[in-house]
N, C-alpha and C. Protein backbone atom coordinates (compact mmCIF):
# COMPACT_ATOMS: atom_id res chain seq x y z
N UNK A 1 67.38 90.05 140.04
CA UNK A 1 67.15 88.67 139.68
C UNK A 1 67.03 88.57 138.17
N UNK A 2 67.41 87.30 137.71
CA UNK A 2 67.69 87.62 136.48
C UNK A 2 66.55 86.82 135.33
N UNK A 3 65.11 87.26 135.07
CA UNK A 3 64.50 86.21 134.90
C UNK A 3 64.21 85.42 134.05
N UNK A 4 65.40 85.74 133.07
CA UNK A 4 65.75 84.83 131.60
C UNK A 4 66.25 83.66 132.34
N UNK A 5 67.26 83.28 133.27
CA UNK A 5 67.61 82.59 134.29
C UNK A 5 66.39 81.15 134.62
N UNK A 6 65.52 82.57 135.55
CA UNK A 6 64.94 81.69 136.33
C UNK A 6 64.01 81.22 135.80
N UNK A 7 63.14 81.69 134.35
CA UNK A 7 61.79 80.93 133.07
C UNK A 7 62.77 79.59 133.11
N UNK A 8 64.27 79.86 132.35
CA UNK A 8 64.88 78.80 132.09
C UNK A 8 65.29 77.46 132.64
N UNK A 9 65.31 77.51 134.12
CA UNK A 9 65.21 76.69 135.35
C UNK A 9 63.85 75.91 135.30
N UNK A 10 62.74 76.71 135.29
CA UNK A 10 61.43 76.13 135.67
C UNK A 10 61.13 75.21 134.34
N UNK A 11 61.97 75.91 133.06
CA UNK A 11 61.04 75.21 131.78
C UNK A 11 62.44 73.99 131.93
N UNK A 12 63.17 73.79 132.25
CA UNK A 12 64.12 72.51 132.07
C UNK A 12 63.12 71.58 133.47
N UNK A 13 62.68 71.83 134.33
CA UNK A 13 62.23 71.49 135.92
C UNK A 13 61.31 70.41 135.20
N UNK A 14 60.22 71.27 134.62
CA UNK A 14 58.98 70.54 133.62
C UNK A 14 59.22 69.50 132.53
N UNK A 15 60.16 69.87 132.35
CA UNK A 15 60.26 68.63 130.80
C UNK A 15 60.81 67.72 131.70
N UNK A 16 62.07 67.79 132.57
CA UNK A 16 62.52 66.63 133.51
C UNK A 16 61.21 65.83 133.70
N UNK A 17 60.37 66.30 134.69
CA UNK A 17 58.67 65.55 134.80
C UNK A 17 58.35 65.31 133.88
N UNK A 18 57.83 65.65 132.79
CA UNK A 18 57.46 65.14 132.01
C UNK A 18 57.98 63.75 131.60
N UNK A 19 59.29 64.06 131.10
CA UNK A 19 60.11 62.49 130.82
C UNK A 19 59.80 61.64 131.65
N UNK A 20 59.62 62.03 132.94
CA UNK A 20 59.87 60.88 134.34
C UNK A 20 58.60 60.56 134.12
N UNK A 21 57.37 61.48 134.35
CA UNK A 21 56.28 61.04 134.03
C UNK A 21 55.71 59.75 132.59
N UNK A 22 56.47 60.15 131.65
CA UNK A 22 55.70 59.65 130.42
C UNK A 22 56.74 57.72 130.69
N UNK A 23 58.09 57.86 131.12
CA UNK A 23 58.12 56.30 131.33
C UNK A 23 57.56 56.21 132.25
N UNK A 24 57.34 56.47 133.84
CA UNK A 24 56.87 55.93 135.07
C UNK A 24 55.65 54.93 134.66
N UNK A 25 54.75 56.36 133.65
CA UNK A 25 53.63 55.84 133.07
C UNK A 25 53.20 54.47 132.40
N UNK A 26 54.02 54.66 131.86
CA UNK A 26 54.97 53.13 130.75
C UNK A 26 54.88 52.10 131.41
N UNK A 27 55.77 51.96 132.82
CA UNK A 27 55.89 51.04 133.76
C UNK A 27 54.73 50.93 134.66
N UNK A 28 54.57 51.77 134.56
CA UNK A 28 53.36 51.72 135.57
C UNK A 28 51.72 50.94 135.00
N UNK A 29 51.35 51.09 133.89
CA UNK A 29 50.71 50.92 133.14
C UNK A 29 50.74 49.83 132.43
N UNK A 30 51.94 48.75 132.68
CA UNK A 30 52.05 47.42 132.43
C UNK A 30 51.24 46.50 133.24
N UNK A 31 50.46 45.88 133.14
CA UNK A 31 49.72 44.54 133.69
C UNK A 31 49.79 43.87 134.70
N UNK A 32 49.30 43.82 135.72
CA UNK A 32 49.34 42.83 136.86
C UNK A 32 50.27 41.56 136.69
N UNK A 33 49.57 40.96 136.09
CA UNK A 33 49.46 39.78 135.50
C UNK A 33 51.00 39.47 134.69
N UNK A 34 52.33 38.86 135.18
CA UNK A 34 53.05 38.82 134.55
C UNK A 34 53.27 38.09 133.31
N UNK A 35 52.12 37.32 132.54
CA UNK A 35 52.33 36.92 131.36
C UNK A 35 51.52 37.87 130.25
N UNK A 36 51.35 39.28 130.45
CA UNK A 36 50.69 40.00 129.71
C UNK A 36 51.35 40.58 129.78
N UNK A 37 52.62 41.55 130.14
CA UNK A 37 53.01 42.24 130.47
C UNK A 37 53.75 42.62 128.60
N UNK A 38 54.22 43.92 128.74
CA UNK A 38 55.09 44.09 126.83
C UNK A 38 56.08 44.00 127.43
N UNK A 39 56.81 42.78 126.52
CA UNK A 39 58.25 42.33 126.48
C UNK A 39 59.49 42.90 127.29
N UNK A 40 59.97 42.82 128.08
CA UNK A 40 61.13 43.82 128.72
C UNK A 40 60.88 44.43 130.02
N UNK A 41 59.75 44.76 130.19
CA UNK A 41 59.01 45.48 131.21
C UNK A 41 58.62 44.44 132.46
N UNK A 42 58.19 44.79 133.62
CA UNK A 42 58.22 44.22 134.48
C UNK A 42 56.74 44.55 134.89
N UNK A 43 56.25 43.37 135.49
CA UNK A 43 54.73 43.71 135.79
C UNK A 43 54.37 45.04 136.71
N UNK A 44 53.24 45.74 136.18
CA UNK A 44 53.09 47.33 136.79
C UNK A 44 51.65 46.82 137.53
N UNK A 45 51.07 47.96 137.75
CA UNK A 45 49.84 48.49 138.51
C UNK A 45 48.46 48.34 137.17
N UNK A 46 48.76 48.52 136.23
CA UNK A 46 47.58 48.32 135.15
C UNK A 46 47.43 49.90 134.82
N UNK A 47 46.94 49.72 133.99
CA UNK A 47 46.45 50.99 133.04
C UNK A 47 44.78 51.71 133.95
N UNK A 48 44.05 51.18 134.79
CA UNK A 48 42.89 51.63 135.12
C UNK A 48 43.75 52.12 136.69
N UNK A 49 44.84 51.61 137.52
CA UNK A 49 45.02 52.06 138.81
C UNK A 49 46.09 52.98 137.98
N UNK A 50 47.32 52.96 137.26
CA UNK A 50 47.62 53.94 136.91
C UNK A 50 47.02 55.41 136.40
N UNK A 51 46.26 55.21 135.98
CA UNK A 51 45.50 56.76 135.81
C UNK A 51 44.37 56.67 137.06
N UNK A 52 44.07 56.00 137.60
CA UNK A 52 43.52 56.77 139.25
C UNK A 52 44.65 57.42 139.70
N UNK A 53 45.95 57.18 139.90
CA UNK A 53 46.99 57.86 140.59
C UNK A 53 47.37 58.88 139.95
N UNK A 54 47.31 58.88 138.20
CA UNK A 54 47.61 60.43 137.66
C UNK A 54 46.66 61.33 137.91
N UNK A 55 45.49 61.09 137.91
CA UNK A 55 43.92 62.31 138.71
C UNK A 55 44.63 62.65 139.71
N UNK A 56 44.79 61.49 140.89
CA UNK A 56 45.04 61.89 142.51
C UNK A 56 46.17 62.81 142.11
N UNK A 57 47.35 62.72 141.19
CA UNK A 57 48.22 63.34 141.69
C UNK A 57 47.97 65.03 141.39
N UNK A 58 47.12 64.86 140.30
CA UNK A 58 46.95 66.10 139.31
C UNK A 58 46.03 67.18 140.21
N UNK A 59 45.02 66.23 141.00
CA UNK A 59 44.07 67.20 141.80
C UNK A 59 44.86 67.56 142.98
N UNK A 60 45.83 67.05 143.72
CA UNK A 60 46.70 67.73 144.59
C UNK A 60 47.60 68.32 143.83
N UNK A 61 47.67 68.56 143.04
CA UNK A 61 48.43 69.92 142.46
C UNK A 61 47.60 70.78 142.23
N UNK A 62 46.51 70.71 141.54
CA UNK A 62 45.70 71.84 141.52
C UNK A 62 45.49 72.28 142.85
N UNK A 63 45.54 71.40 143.94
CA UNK A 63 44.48 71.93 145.31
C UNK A 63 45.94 73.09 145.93
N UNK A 64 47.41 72.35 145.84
CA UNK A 64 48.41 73.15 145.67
C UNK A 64 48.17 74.54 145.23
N UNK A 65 47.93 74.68 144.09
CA UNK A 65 47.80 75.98 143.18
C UNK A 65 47.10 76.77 143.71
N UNK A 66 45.75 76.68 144.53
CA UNK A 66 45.30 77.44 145.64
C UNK A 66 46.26 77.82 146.46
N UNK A 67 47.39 77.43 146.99
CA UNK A 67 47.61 77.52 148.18
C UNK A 67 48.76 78.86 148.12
N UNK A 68 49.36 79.23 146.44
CA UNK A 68 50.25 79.78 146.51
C UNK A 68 49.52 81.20 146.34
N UNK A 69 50.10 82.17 147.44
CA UNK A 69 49.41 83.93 147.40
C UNK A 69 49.49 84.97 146.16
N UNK A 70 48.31 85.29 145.85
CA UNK A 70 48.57 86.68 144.92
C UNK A 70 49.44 87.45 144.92
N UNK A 71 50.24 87.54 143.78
CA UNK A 71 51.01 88.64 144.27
C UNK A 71 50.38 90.18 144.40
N UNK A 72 49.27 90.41 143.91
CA UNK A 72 48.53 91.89 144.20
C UNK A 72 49.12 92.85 143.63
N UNK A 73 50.24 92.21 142.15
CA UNK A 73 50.00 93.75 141.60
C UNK A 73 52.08 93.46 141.68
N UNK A 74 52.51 92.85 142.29
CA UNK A 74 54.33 93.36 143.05
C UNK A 74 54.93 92.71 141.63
N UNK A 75 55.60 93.16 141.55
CA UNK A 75 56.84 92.00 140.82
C UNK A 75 57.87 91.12 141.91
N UNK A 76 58.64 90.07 140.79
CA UNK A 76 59.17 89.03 141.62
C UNK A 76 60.21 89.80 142.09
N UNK A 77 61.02 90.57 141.91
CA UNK A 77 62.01 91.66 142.83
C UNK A 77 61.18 92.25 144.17
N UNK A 78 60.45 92.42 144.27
CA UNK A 78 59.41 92.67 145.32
C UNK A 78 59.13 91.99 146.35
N UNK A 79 58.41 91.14 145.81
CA UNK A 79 58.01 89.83 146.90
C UNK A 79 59.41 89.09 147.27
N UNK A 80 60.36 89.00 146.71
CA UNK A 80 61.57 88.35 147.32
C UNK A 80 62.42 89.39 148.05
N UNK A 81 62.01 90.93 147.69
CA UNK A 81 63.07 91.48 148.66
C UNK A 81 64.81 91.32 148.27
N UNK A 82 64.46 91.46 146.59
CA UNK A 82 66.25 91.24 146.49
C UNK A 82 66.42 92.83 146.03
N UNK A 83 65.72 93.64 145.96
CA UNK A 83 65.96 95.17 145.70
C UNK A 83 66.23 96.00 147.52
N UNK A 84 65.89 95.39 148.10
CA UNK A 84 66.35 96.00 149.36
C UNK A 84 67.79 96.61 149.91
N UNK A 85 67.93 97.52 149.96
CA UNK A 85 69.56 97.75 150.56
C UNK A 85 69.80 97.72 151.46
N UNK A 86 71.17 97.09 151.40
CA UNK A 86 71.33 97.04 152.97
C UNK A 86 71.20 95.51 154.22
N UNK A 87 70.20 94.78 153.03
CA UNK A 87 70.03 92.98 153.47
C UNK A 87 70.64 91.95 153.33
């Protein structure tokens, strides 16, 4: 496995989110209220329910991050079983 490859996959994966994240945010974070809203934008959820939903989302990722196993020591050729012959 090649893992210049696969860092490179995960670090393009993250900035994608990020971007998606930082407008969603944008939109999301615009005003109920459609005469408050900034110019162009379309009325959102508000800035106080938008960041309740970035916590919620952030603490189910952390609760995620529990869920994935130690590797105990293996490398990623290991635990995937791509050094095996014969598979």
């Amino acid at each position: 496995m090649n893992l210049d490859r696969t860092e490179s996959g995960i670090n393009t994966e993250c900035k994608a989110g990020a971007i998606v994240g930082a407008f969603g945010f944008l939109y999301a974070a615009q005003p109920q209220d459609k005469t408050k809203t900034d110019a162009g934008y379309p009325p959102g959820i508000g800035i106080k329910n938008s960041l309740i939903t970035l916590g919620v989302i952030n603490f189910v990722g952390m609760l995620f991050t529990f869920l994935v196993p130690e590797p105990k020591g293996k490398s990623l050729e290991e635990l995937s079983g791509e050094n095996e012959v014969g598979k």
